[in-house]
C-alpha atoms as a PDB file:
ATOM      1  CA  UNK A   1     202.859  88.286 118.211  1.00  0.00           C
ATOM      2  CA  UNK A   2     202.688  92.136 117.836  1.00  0.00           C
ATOM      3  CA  UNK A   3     202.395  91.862 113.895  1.00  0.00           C
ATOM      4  CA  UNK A   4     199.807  89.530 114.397  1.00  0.00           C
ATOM      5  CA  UNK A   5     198.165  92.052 116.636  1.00  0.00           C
ATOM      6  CA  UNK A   6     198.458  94.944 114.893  1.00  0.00           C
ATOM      7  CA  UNK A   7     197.038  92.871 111.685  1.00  0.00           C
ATOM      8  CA  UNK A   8     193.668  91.844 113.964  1.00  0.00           C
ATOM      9  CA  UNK A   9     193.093  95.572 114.436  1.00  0.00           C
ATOM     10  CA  UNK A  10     193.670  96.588 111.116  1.00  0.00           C
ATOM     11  CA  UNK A  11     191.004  93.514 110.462  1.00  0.00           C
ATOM     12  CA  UNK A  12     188.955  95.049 113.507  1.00  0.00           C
ATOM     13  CA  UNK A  13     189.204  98.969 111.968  1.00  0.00           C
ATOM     14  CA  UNK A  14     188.387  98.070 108.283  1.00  0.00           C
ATOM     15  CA  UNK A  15     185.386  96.166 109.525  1.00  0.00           C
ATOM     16  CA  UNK A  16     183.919  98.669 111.517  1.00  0.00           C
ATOM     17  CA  UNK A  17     184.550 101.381 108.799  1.00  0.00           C
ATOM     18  CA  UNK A  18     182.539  99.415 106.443  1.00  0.00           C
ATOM     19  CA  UNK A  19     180.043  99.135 108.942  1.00  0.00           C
ATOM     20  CA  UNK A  20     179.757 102.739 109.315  1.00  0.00           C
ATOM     21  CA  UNK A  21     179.615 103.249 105.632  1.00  0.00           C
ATOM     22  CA  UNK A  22     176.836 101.450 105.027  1.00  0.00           C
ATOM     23  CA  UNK A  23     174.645 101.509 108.207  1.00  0.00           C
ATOM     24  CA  UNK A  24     172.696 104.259 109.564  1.00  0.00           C
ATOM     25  CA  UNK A  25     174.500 105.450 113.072  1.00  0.00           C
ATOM     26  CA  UNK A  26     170.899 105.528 114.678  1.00  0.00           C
ATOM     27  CA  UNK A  27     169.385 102.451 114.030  1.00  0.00           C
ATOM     28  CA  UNK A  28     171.971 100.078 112.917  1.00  0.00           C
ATOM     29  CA  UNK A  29     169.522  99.519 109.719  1.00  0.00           C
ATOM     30  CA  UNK A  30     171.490  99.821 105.896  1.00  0.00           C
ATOM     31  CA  UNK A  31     171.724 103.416 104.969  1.00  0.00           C
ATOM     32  CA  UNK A  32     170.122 105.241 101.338  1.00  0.00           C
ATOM     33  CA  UNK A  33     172.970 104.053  99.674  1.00  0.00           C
ATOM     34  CA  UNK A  34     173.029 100.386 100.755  1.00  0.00           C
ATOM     35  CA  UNK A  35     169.543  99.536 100.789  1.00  0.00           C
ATOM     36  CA  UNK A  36     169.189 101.609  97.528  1.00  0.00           C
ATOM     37  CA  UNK A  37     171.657  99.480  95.898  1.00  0.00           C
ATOM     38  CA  UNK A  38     170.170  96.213  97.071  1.00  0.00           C
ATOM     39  CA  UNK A  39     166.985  96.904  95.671  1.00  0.00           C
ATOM     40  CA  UNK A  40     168.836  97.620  92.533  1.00  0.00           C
ATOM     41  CA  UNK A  41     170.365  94.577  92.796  1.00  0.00           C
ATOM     42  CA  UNK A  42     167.421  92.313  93.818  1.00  0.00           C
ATOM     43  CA  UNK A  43     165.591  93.900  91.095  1.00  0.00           C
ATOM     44  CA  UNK A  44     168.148  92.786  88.477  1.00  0.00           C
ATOM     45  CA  UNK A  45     168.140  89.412  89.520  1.00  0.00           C
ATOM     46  CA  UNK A  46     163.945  89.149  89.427  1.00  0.00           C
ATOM     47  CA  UNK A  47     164.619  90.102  85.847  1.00  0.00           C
ATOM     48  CA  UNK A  48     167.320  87.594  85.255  1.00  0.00           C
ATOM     49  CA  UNK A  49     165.438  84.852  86.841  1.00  0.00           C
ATOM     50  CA  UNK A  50     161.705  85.816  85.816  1.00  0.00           C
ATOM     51  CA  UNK A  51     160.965  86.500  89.590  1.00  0.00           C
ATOM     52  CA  UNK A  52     159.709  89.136  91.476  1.00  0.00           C
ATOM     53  CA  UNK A  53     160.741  91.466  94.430  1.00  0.00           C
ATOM     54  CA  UNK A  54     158.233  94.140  96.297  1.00  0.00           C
ATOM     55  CA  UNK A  55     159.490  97.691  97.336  1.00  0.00           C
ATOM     56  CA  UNK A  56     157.562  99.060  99.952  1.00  0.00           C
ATOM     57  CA  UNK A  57     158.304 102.627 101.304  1.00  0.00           C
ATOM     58  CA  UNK A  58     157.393 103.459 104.887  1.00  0.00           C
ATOM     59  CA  UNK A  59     156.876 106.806 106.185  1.00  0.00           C
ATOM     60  CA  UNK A  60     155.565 107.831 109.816  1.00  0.00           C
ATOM     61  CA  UNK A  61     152.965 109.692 110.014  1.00  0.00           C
ATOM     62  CA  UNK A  62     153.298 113.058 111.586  1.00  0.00           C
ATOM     63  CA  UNK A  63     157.280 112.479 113.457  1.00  0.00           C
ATOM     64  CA  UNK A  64     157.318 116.360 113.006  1.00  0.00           C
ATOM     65  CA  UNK A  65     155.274 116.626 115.761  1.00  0.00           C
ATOM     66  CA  UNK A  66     156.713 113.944 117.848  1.00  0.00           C
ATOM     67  CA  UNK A  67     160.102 115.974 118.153  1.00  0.00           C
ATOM     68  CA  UNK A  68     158.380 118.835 118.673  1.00  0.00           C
ATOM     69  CA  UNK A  69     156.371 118.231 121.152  1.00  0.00           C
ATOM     70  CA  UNK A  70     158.556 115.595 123.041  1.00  0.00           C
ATOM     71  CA  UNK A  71     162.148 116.159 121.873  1.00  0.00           C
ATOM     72  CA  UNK A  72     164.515 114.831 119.861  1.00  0.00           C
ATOM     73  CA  UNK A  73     165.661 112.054 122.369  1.00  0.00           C
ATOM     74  CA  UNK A  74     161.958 110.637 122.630  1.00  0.00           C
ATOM     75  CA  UNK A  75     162.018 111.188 118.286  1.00  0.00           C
ATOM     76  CA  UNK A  76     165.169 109.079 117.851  1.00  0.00           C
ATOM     77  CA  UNK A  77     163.597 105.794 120.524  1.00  0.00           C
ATOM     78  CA  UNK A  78     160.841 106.117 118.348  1.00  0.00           C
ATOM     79  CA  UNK A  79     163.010 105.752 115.328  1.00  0.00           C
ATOM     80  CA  UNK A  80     165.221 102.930 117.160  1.00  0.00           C
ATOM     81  CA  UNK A  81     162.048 101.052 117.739  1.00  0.00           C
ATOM     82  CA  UNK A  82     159.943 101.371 114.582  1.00  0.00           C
ATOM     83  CA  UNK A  83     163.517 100.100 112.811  1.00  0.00           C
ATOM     84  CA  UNK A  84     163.234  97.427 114.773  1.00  0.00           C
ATOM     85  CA  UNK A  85     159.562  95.932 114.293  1.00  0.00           C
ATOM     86  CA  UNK A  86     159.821  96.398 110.776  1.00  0.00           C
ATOM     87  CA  UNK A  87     162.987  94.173 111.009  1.00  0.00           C
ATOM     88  CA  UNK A  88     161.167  91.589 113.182  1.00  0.00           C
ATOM     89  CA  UNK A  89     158.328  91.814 110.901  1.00  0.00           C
ATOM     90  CA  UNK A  90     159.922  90.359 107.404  1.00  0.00           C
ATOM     91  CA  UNK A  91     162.241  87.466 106.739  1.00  0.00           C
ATOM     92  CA  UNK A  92     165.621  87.278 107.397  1.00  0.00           C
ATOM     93  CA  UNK A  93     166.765  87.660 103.746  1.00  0.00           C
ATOM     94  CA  UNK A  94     164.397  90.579 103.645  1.00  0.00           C
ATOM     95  CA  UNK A  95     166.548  93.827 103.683  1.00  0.00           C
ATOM     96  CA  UNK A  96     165.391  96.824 105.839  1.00  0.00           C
ATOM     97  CA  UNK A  97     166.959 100.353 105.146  1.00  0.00           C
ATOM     98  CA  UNK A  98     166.355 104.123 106.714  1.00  0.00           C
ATOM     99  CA  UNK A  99     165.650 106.158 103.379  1.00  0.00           C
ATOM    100  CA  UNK A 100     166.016 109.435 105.188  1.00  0.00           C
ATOM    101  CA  UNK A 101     164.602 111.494 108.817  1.00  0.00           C
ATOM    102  CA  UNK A 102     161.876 109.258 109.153  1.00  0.00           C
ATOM    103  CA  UNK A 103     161.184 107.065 106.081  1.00  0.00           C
ATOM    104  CA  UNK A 104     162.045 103.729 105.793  1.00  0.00           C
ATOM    105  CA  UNK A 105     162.489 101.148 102.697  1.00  0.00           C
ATOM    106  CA  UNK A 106     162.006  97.581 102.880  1.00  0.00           C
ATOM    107  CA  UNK A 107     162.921  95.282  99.762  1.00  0.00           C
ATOM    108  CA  UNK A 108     161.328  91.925  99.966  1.00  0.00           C
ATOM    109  CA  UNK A 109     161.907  89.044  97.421  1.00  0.00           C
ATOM    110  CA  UNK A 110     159.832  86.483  95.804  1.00  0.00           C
ATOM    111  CA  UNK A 111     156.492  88.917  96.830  1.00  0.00           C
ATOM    112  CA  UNK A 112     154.613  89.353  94.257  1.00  0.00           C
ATOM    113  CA  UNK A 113     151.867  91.667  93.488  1.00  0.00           C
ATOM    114  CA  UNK A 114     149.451  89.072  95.721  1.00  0.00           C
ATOM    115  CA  UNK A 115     151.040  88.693  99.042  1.00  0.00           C
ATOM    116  CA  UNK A 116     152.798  92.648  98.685  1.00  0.00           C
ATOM    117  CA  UNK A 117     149.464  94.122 100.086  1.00  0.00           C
ATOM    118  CA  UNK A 118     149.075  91.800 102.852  1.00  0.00           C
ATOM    119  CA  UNK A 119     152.217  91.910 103.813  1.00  0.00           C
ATOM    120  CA  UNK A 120     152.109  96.257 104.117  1.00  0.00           C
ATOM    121  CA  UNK A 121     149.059  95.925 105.954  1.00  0.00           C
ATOM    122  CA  UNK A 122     151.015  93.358 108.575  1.00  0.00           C
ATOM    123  CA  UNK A 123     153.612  95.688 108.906  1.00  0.00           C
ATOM    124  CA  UNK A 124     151.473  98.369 109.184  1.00  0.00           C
ATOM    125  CA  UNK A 125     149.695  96.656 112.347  1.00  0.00           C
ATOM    126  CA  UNK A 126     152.793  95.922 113.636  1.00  0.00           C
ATOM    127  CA  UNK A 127     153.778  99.766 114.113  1.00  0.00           C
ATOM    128  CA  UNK A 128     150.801 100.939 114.898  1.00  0.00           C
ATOM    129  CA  UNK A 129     149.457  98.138 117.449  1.00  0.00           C
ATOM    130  CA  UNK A 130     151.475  98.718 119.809  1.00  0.00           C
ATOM    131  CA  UNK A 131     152.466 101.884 121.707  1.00  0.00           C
ATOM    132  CA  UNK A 132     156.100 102.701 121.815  1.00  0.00           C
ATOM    133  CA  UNK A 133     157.923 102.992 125.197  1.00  0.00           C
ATOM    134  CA  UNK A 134     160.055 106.175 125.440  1.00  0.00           C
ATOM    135  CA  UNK A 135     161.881 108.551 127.784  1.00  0.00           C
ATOM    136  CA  UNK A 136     158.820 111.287 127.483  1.00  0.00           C
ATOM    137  CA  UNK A 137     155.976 108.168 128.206  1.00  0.00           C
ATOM    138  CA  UNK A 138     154.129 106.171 125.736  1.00  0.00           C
ATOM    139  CA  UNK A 139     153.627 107.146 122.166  1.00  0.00           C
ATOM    140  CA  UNK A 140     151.749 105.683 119.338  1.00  0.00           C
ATOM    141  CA  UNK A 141     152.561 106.230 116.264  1.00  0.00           C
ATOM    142  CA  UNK A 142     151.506 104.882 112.389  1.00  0.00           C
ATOM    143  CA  UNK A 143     152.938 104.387 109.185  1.00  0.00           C
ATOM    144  CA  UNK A 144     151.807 105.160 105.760  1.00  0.00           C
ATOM    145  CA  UNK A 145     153.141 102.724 103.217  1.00  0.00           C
ATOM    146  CA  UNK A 146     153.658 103.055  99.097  1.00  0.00           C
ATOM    147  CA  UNK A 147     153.978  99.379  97.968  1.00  0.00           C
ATOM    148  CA  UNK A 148     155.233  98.524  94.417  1.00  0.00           C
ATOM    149  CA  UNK A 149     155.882  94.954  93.172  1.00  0.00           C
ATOM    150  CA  UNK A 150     158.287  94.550  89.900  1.00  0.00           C
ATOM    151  CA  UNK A 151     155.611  92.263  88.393  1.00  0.00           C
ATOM    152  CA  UNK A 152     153.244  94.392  87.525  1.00  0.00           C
ATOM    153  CA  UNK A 153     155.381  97.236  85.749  1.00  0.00           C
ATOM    154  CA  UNK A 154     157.545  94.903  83.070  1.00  0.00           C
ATOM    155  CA  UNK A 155     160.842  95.489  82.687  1.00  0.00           C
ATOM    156  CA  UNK A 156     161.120  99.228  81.199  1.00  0.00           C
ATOM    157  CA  UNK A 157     161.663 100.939  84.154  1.00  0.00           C
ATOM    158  CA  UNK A 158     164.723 101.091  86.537  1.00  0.00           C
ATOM    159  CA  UNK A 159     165.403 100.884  90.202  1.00  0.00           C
ATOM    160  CA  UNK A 160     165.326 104.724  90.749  1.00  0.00           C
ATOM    161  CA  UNK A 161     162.324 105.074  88.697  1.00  0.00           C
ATOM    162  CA  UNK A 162     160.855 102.580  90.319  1.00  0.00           C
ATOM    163  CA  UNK A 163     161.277 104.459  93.741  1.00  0.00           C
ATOM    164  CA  UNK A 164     159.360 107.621  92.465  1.00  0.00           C
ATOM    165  CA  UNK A 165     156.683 105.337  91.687  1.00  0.00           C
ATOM    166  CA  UNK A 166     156.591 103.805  95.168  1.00  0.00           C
ATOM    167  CA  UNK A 167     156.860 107.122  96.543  1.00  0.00           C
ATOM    168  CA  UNK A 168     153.944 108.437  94.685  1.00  0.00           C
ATOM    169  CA  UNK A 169     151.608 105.368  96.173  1.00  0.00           C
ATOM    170  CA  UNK A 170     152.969 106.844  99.365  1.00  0.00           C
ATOM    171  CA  UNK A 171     152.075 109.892  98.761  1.00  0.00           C
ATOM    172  CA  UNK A 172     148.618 108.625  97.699  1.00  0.00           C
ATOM    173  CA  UNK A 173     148.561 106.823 101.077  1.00  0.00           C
ATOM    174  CA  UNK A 174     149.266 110.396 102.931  1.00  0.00           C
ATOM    175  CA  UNK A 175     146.393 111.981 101.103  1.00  0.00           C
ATOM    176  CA  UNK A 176     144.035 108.987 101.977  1.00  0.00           C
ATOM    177  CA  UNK A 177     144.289 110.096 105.706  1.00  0.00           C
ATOM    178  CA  UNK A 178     147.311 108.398 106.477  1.00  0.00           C
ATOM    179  CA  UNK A 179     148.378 105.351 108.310  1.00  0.00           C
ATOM    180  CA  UNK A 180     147.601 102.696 105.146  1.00  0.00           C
ATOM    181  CA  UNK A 181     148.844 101.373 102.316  1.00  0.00           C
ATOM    182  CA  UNK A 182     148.954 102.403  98.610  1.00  0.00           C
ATOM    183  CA  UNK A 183     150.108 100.298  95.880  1.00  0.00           C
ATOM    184  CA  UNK A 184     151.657 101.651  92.762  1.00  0.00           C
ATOM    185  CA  UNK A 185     150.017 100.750  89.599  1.00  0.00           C
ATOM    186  CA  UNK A 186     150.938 101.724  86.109  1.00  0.00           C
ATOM    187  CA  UNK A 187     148.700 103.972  84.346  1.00  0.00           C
ATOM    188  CA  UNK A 188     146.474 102.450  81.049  1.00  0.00           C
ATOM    189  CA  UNK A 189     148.435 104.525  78.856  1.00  0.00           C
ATOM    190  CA  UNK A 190     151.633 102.305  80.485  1.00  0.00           C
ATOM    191  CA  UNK A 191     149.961  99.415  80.524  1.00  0.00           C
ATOM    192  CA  UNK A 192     148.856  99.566  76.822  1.00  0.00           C
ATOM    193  CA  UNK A 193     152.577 100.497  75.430  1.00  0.00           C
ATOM    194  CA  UNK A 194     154.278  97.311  77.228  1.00  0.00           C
ATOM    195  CA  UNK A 195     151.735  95.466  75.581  1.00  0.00           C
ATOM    196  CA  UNK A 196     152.066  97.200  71.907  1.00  0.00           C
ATOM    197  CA  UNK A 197     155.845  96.241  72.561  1.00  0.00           C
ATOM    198  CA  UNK A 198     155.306  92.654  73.268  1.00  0.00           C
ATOM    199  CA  UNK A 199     153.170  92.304  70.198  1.00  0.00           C
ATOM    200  CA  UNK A 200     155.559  94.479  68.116  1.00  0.00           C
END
């Protein structure tokens, strides 16, 4: 019975350190590195199965300010919460990682270029609908959103350049006054080289 014991915690221990290694402490969401890796993955598999998968990259808009004005304690509820809307807001085989302080990534599969901007704009409402209850009072607070689907870009690029594409839309969608969404669209020039290779 003590083996047997022991052998459960070891079970117990192992699990929770792979927890820990691949989940952000503060929101329970999957960490850089997880999410990250399953948008490398779900982008492989698009390619394998001629599907698609959509990439959007949420940031919120001014969180600077919310810490500094409120503290960190009010910063990380809003954190907690906006992690969870975005979860409630896609489908359970959607995955929903923190990027870093306050950006988020959210890999969705099977959306393709279509339904990607309606779903942003959902998700968008979501956060910014509602305010957010927190130790300091209410806050509101928005998101701005770079969107990129796989199906419009070919199959050139990889997962991590992918992400610097998504995070230029975002940037796009900062510079556009903020709390929107941007979608990521290869330039001509792109556009016109895919198509000289699939006529070469």
């Amino acid at each position: 019975m003590r083996i047997l014991e022991l052998e459960d915690k070891l079970v117990e221990a192992r699990e929770e350190m792979r927890y820990k290694a691949t989940h952000d402490s503060l929101t329970g969401l999957w960490n850089r590195g997880s999410i990250v890796s399953d948008f490398d993955r779900e982008l492989a598999r698009a390619r394998r199965e001629d599907g698609v998968v959509t990439l959007l990259i949420c940031d919120l808009d001014h969180f600077k300010q919310v810490n500094d004005v409120y503290g960190h304690l009010a910063g990380d509820e809003v954190l907690q919460s906006v992690a969870s809307r975005l979860v409630n807001s896609v489908r359970s085989y959607d995955m929903v990682g923190r990027y870093g302080g306050e950006e988020f990534l959210l890999v969705l599969a099977g959306c393709d270029a279509n339904l990607a901007e309606r779903r942003a704009e959902e998700i968008r409402s979501v956060v910014a609908g509602r305010a957010i209850e927190t130790s300091s009072g209410l806050l509101s607070v928005t998101l701005s959103i770079g969107v990129l689907t796989s199906d419009l870009w070919g199959n050139e690029l990889g997962a991590s350049q992918l992400l610097k594409e998504a995070d230029k839309a975002l940037y796009c969608a900062k510079a556009d006054g903020r709390n929107c969404a941007r979608i990521a669209l290869p330039s001509l020039r792109e556009l016109l080289t895919e198509v000289g290779r699939s006529h070469g």
